[in-house]
Each structure stands twice: as C-alpha cells, then as structure tokens.
PDB file of N, CA and C in Angstrom:
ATOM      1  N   UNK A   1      22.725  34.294  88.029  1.00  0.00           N
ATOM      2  CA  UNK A   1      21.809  34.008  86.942  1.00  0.00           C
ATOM      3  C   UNK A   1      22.313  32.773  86.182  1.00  0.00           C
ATOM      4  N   UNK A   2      21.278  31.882  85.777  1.00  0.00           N
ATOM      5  CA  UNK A   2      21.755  30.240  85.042  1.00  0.00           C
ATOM      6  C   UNK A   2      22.002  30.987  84.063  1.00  0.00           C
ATOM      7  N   UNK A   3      22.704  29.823  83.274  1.00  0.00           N
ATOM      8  CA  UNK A   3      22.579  30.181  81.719  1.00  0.00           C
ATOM      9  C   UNK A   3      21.434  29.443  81.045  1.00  0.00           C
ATOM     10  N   UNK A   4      20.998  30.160  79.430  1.00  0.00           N
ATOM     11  CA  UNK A   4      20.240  29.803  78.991  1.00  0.00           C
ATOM     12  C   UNK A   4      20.338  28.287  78.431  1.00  0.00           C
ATOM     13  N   UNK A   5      19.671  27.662  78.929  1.00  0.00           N
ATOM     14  CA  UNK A   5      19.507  26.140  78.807  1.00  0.00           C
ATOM     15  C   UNK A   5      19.001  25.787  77.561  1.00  0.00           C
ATOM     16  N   UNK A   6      17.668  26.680  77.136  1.00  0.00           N
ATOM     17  CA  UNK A   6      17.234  26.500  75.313  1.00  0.00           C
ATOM     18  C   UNK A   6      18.578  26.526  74.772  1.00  0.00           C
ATOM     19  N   UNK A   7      19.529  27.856  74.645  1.00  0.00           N
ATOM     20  CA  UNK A   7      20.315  27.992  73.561  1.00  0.00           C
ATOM     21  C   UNK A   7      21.569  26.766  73.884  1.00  0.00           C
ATOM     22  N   UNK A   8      22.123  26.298  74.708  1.00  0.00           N
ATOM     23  CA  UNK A   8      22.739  25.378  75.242  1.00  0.00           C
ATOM     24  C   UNK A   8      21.965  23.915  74.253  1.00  0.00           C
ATOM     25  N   UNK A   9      21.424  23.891  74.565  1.00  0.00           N
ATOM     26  CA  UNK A   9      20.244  22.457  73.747  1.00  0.00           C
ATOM     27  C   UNK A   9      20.223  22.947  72.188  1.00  0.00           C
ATOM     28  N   UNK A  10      20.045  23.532  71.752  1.00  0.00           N
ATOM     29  CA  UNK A  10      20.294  23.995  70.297  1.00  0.00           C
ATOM     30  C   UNK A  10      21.834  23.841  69.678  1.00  0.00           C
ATOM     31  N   UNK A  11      22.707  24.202  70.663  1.00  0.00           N
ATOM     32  CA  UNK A  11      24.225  24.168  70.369  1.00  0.00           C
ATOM     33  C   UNK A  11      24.603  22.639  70.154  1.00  0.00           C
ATOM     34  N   UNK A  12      24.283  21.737  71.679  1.00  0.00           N
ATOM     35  CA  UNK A  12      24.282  20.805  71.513  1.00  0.00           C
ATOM     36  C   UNK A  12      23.623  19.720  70.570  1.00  0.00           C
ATOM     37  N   UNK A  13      22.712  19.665  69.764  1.00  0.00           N
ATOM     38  CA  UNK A  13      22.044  19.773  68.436  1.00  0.00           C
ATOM     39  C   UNK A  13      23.167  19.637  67.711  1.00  0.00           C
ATOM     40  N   UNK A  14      23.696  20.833  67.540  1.00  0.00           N
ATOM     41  CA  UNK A  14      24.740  20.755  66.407  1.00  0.00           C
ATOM     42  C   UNK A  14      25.624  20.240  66.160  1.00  0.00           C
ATOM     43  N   UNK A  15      26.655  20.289  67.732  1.00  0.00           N
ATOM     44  CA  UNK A  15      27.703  19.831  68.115  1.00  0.00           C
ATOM     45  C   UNK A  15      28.084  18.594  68.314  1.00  0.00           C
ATOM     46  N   UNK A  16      26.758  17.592  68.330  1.00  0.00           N
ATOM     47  CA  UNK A  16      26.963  16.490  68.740  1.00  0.00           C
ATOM     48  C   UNK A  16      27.215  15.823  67.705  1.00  0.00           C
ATOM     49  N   UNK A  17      27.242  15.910  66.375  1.00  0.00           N
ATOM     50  CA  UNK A  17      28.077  15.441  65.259  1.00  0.00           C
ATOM     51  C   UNK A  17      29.121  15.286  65.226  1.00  0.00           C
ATOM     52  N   UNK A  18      29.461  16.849  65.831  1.00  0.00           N
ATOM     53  CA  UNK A  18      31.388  17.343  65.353  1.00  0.00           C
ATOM     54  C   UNK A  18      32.392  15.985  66.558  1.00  0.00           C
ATOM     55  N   UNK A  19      33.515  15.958  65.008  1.00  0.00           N
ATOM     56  CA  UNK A  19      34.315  15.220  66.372  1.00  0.00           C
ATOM     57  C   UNK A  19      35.195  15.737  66.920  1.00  0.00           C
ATOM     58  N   UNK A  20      35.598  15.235  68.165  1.00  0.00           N
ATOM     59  CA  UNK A  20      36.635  15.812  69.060  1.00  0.00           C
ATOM     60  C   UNK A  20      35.943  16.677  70.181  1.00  0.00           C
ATOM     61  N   UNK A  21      34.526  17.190  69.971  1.00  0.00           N
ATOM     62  CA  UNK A  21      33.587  18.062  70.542  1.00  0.00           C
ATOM     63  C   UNK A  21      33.660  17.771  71.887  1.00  0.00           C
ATOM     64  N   UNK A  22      33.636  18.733  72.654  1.00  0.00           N
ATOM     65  CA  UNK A  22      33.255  18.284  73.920  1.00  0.00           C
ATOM     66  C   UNK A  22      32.775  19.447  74.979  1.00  0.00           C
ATOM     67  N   UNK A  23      31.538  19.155  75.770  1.00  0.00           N
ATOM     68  CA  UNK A  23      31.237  20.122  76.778  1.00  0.00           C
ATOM     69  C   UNK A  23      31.900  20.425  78.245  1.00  0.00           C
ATOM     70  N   UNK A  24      32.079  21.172  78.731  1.00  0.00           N
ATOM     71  CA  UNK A  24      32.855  21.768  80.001  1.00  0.00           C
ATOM     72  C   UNK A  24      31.764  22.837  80.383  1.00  0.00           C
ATOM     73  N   UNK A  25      31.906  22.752  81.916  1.00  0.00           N
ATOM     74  CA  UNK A  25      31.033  23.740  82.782  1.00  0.00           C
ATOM     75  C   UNK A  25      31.767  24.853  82.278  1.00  0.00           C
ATOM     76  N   UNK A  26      31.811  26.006  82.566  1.00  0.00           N
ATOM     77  CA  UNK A  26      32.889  27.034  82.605  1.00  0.00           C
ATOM     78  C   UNK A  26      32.369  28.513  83.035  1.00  0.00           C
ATOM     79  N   UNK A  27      33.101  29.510  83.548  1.00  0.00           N
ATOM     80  CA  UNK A  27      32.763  30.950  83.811  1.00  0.00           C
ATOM     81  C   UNK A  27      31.281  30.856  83.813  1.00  0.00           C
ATOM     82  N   UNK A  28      30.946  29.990  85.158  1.00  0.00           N
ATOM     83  CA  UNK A  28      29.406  29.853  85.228  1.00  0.00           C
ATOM     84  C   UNK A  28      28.343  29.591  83.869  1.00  0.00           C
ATOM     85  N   UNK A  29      28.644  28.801  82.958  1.00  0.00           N
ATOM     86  CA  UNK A  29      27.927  28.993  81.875  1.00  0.00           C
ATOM     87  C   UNK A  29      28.779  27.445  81.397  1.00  0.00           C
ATOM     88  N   UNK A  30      28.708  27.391  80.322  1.00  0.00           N
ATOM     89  CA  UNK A  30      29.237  26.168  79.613  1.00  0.00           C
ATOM     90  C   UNK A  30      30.445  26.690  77.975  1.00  0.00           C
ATOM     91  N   UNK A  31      31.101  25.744  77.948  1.00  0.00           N
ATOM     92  CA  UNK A  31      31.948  25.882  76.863  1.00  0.00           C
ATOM     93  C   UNK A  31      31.807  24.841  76.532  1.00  0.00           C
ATOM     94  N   UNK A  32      32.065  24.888  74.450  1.00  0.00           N
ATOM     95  CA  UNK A  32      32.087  23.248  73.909  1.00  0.00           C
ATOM     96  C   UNK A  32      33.624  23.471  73.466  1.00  0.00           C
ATOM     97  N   UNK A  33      34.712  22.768  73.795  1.00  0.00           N
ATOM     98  CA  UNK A  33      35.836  22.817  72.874  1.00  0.00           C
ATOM     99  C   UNK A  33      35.810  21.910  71.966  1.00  0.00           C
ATOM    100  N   UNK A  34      36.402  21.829  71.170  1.00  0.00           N
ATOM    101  CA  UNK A  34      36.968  21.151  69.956  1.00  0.00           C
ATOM    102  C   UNK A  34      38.077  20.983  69.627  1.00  0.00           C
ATOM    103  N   UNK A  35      38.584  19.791  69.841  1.00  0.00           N
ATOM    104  CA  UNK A  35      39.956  19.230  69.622  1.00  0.00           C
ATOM    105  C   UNK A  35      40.780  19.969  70.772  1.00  0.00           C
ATOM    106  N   UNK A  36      40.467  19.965  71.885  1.00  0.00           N
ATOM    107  CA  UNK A  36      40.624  20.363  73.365  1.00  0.00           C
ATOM    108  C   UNK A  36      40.955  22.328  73.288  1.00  0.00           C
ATOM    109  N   UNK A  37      40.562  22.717  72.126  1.00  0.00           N
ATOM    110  CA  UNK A  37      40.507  24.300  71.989  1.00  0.00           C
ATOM    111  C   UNK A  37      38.711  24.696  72.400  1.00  0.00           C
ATOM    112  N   UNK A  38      38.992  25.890  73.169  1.00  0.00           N
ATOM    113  CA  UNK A  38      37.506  26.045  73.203  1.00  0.00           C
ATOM    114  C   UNK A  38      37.169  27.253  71.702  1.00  0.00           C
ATOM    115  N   UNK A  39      35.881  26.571  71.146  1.00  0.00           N
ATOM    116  CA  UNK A  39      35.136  26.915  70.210  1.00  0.00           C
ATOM    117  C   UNK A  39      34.472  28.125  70.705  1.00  0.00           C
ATOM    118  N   UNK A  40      33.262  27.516  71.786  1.00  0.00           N
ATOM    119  CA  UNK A  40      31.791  28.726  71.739  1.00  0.00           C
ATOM    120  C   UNK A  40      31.242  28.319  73.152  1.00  0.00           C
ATOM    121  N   UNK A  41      29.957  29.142  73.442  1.00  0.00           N
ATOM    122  CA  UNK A  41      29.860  28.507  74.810  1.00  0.00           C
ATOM    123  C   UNK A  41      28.777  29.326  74.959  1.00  0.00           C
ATOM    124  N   UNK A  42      28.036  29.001  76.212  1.00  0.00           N
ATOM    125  CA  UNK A  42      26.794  29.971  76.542  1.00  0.00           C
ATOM    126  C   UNK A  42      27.354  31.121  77.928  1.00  0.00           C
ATOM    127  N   UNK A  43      27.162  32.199  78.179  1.00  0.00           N
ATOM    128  CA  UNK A  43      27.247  32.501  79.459  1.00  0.00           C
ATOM    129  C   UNK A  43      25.748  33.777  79.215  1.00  0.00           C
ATOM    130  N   UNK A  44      25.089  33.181  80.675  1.00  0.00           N
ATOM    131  CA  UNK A  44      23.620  34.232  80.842  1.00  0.00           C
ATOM    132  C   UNK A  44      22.972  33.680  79.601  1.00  0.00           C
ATOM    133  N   UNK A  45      22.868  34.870  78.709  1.00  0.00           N
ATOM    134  CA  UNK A  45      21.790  35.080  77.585  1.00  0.00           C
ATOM    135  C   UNK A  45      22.740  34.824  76.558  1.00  0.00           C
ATOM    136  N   UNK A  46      23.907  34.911  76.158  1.00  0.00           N
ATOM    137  CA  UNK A  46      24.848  35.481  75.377  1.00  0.00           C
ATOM    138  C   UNK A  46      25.371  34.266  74.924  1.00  0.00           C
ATOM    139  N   UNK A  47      25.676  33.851  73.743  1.00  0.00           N
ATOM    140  CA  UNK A  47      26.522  32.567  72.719  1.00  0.00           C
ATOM    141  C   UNK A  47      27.718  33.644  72.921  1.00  0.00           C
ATOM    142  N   UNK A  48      28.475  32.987  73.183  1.00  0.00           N
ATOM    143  CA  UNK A  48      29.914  32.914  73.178  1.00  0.00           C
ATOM    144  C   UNK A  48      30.957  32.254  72.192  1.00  0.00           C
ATOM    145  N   UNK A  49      31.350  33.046  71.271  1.00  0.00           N
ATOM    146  CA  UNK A  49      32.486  32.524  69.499  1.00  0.00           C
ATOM    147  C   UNK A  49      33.757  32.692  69.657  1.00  0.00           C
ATOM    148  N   UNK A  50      34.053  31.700  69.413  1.00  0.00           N
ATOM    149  CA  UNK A  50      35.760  32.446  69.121  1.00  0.00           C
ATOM    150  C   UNK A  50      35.932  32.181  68.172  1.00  0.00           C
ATOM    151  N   UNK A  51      36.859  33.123  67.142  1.00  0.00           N
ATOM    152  CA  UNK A  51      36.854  33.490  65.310  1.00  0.00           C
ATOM    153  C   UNK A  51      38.538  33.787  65.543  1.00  0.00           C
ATOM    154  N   UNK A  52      38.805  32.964  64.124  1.00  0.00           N
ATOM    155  CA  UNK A  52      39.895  33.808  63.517  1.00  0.00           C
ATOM    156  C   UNK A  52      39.940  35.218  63.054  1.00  0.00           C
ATOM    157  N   UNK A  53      41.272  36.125  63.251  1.00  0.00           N
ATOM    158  CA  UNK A  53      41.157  37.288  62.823  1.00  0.00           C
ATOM    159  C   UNK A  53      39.954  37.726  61.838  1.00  0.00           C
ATOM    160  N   UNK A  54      40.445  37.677  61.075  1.00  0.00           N
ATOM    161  CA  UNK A  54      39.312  38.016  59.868  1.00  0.00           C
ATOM    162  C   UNK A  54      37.983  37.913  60.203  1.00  0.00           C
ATOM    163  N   UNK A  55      37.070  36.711  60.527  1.00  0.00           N
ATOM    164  CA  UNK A  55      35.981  36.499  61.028  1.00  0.00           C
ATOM    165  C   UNK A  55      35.838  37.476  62.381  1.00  0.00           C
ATOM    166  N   UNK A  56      36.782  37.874  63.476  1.00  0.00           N
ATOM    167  CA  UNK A  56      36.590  38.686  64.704  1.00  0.00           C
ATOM    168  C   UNK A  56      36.070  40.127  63.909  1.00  0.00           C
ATOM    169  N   UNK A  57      37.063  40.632  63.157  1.00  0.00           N
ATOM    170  CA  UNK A  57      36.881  42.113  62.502  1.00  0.00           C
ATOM    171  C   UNK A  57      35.531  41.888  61.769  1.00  0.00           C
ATOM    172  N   UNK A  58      34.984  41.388  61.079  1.00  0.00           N
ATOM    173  CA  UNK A  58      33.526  41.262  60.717  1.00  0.00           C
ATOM    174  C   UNK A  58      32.490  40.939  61.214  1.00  0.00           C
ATOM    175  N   UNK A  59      32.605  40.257  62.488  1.00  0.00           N
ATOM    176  CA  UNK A  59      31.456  40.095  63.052  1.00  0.00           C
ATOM    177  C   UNK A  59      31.382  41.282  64.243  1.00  0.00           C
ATOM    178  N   UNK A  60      32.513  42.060  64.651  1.00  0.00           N
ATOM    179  CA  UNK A  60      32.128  42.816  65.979  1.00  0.00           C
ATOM    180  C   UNK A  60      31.251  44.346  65.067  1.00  0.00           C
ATOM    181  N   UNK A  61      31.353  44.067  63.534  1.00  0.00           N
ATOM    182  CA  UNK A  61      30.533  45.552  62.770  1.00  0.00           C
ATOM    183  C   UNK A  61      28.658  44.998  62.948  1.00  0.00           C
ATOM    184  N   UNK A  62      28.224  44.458  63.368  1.00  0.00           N
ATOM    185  CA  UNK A  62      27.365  43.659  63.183  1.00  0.00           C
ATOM    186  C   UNK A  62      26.411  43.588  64.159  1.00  0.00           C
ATOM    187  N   UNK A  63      25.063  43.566  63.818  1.00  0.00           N
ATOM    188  CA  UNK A  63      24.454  43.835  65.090  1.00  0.00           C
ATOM    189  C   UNK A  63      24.155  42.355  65.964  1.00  0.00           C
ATOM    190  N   UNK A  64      24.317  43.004  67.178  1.00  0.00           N
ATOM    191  CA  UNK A  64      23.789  42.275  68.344  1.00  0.00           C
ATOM    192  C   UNK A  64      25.248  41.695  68.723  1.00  0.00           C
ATOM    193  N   UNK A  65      26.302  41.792  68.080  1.00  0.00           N
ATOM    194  CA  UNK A  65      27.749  41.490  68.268  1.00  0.00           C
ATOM    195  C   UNK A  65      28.496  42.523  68.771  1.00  0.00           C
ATOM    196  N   UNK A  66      29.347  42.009  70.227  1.00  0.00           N
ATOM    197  CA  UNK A  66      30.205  42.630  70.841  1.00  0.00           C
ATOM    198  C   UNK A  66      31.398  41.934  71.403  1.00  0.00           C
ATOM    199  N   UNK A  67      32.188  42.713  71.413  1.00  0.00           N
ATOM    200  CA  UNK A  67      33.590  42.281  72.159  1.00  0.00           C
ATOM    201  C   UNK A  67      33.641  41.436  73.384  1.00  0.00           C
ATOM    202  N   UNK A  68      34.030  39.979  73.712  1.00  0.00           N
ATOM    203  CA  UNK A  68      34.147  39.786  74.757  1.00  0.00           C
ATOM    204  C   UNK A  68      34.772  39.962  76.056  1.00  0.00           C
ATOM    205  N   UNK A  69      34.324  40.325  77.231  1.00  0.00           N
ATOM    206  CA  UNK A  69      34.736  41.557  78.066  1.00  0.00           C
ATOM    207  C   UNK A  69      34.152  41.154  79.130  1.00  0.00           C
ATOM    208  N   UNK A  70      34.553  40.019  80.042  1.00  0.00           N
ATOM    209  CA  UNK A  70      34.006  39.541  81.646  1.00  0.00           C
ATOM    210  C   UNK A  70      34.420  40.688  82.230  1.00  0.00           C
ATOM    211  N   UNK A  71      35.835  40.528  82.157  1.00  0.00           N
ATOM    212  CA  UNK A  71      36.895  40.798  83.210  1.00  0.00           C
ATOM    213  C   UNK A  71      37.048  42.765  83.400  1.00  0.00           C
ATOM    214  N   UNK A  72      36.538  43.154  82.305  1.00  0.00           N
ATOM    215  CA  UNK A  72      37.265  44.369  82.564  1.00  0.00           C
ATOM    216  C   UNK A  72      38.563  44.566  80.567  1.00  0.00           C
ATOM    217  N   UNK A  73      38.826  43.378  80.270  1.00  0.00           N
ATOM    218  CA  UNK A  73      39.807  43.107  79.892  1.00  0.00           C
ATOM    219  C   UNK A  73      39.263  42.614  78.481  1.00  0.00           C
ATOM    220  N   UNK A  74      38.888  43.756  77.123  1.00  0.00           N
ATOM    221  CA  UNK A  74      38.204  42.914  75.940  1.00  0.00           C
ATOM    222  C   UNK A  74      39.371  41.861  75.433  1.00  0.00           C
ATOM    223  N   UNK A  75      38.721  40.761  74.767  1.00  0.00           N
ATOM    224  CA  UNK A  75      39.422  39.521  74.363  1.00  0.00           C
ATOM    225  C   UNK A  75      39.144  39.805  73.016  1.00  0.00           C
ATOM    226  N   UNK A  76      40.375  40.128  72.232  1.00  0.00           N
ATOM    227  CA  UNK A  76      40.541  39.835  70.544  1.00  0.00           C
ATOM    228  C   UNK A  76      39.923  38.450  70.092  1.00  0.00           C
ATOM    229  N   UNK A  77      39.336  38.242  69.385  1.00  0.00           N
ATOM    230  CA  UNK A  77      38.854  36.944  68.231  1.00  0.00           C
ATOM    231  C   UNK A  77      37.946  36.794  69.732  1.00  0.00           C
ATOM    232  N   UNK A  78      37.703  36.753  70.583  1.00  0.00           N
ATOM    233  CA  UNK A  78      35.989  36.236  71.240  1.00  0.00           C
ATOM    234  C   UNK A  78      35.053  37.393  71.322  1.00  0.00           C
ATOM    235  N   UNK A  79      33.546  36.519  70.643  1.00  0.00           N
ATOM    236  CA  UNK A  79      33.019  37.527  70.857  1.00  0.00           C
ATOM    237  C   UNK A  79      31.312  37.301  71.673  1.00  0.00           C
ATOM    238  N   UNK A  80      30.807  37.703  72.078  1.00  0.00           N
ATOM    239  CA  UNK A  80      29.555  37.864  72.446  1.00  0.00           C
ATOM    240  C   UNK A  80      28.268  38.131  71.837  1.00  0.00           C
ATOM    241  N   UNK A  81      27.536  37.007  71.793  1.00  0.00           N
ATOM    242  CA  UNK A  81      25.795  37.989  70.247  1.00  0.00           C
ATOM    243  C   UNK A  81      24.979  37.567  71.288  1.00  0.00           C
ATOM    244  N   UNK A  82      23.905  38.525  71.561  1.00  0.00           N
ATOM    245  CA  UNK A  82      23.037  38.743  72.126  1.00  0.00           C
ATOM    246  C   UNK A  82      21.625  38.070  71.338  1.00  0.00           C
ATOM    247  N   UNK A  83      20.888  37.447  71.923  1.00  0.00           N
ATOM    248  CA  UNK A  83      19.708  36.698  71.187  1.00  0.00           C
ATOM    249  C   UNK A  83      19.516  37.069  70.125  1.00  0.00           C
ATOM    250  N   UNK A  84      19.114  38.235  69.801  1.00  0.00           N
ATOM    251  CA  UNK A  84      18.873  38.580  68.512  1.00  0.00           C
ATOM    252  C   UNK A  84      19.896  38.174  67.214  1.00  0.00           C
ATOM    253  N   UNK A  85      21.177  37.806  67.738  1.00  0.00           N
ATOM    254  CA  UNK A  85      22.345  37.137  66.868  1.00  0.00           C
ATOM    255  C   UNK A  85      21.885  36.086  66.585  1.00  0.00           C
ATOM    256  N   UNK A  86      20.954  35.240  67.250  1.00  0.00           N
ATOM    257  CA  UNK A  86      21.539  34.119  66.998  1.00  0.00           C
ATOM    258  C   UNK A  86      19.735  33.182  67.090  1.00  0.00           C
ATOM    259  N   UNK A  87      18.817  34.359  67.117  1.00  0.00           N
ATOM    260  CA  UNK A  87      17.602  33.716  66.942  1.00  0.00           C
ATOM    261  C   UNK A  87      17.434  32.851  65.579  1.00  0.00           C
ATOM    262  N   UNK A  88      17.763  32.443  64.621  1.00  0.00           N
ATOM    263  CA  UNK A  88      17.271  31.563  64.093  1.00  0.00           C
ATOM    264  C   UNK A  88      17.994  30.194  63.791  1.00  0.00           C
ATOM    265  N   UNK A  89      17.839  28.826  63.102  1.00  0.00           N
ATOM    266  CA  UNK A  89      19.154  28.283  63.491  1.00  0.00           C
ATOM    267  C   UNK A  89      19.944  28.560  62.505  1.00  0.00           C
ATOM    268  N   UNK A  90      19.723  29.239  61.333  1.00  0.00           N
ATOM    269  CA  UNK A  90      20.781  29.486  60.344  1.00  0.00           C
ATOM    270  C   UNK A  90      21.542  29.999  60.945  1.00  0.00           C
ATOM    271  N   UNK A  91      21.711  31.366  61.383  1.00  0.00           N
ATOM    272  CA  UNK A  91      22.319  32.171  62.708  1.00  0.00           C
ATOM    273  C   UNK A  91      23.341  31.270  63.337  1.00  0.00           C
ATOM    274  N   UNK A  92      22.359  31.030  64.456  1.00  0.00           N
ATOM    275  CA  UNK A  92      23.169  29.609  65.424  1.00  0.00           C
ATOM    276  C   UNK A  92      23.646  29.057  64.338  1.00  0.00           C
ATOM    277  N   UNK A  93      23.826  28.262  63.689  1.00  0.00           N
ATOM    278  CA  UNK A  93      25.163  27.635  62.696  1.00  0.00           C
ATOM    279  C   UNK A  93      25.759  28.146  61.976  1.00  0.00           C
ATOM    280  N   UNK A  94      25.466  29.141  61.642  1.00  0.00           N
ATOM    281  CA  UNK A  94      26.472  29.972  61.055  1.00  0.00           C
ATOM    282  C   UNK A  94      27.364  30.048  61.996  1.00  0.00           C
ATOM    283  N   UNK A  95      27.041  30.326  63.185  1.00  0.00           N
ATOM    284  CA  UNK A  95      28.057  31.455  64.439  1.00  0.00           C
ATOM    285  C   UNK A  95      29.221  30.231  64.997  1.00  0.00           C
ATOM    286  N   UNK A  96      28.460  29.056  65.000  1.00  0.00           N
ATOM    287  CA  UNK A  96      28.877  27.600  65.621  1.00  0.00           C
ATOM    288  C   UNK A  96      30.051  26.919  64.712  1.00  0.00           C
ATOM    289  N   UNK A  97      29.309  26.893  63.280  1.00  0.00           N
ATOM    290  CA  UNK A  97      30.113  26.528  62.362  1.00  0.00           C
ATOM    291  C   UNK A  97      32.132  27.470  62.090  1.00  0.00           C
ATOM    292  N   UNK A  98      31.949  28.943  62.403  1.00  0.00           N
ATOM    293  CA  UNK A  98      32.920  29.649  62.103  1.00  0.00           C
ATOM    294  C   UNK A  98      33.472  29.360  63.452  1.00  0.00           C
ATOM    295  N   UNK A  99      32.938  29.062  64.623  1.00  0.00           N
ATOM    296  CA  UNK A  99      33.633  28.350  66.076  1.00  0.00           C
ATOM    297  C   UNK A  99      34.362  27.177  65.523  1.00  0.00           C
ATOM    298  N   UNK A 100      34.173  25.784  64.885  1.00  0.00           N
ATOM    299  CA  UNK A 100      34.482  25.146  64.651  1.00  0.00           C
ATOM    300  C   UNK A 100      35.586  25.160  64.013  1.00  0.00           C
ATOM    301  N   UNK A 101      35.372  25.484  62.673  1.00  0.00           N
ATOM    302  CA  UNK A 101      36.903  25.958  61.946  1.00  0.00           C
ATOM    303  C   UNK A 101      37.405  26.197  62.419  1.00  0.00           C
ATOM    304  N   UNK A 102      37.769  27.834  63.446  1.00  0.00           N
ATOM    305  CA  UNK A 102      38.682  28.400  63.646  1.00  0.00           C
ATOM    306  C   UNK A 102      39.016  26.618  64.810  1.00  0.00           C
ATOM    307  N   UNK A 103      38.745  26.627  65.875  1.00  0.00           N
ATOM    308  CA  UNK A 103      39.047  25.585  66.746  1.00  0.00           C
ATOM    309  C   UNK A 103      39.790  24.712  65.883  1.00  0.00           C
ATOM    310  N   UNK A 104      39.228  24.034  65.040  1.00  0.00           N
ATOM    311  CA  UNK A 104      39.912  22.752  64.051  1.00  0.00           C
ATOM    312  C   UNK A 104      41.359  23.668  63.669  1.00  0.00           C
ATOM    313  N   UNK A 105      41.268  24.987  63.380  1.00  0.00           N
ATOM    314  CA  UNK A 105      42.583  25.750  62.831  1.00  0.00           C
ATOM    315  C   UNK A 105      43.938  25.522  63.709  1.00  0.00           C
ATOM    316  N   UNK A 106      43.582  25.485  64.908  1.00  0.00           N
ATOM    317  CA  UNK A 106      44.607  25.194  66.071  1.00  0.00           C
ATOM    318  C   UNK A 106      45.002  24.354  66.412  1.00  0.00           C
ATOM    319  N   UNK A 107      46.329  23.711  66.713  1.00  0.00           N
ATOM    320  CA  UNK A 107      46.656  22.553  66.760  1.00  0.00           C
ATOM    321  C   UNK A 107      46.368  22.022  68.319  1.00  0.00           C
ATOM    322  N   UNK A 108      45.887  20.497  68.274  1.00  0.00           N
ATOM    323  CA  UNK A 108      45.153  19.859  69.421  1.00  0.00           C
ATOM    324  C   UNK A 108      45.903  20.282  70.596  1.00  0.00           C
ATOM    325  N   UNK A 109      44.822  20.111  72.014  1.00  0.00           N
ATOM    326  CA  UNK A 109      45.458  20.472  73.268  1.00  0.00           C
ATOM    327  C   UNK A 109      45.249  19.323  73.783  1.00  0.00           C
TER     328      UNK A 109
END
C-alpha cells in the first residue's frame, strides 16, 4: 500500500520553511528530518511524530493517537495519529510543529 500523498503535500507545505528540513524515502513511506534527526513522516494513512517525553505521555491519552509499533517492538516518544488526528491543518501543525522542536532539541547528525 503507497502512502498517502495528500497528507505528504500538506506536511511538505509546512516544512518547506523550516531549516535544516529535509525529505527521505523511508519504511516504505517518507520521513522529514530536521537537522539530520528524524522529526515526522507519513507511513500508509498514518503521520508519524516523534515528541519529547512529556509531549509522548500526552499525546498517546488522546484520540486517534497510538504508540508506534512496525516491528512488534512499541517505540517510546514516536507516535502514530490516524486521519482523524490530523484532519485539519491546525492539527497537522500542531503535530509537525511539536516534531520540530523536539528534532531542533537534539544535537545535529
């Protein structure tokens, strides 16, 4: 299954401001890192975040938000929102924007 190409084009929208930004194919889907950390990404239907602590524990209480979990193996601070997360663009930037920070939080790769 592709990934969703709308929400991909919406991300990119945003992202194409930020500096250091950059897109990568990845786990069949796409990742944007930032400052060579990956931020967020599309895979299938699903926006893909990565959050600092604090931001992980508040967004997995939340609907349409879940633990990220390819492998078998959930990943602390990434998480997964299902369309309904992220249908409007306040949403989408909200979700993008707390990608960013945390990314900018980490020192460059």
């Amino acid at each position: 299954m592709a990934y969703n190409e709308q929400l991909a084009r919406r991300m990119r929208l945003r992202l194409k401001a930020v500096r250091g930004a950059v897109e990568k194919n990845m786990f069949g889907g796409i990742g944007f890192l930032v400052n060579g950390n990956m931020a967020c990404g599309v895979n299938k239907q699903d926006l893909i975040v990565r959050l600092d602590d604090h931001d992980f524990e508040a967004a997995v209480k939340r609907p349409h938000v879940r633990v990220f979990n390819m492998t078998g193996r959930p990943m602390k601070g990434w998480i997964m929102v299902s369309s309904g997360g992220y249908a409007s663009d306040a949403a989408l930037r909200g979700w993008i924007d707390k990608a960013i920070t945390h990314a900018r939080s980490l020192p460059p790769k």
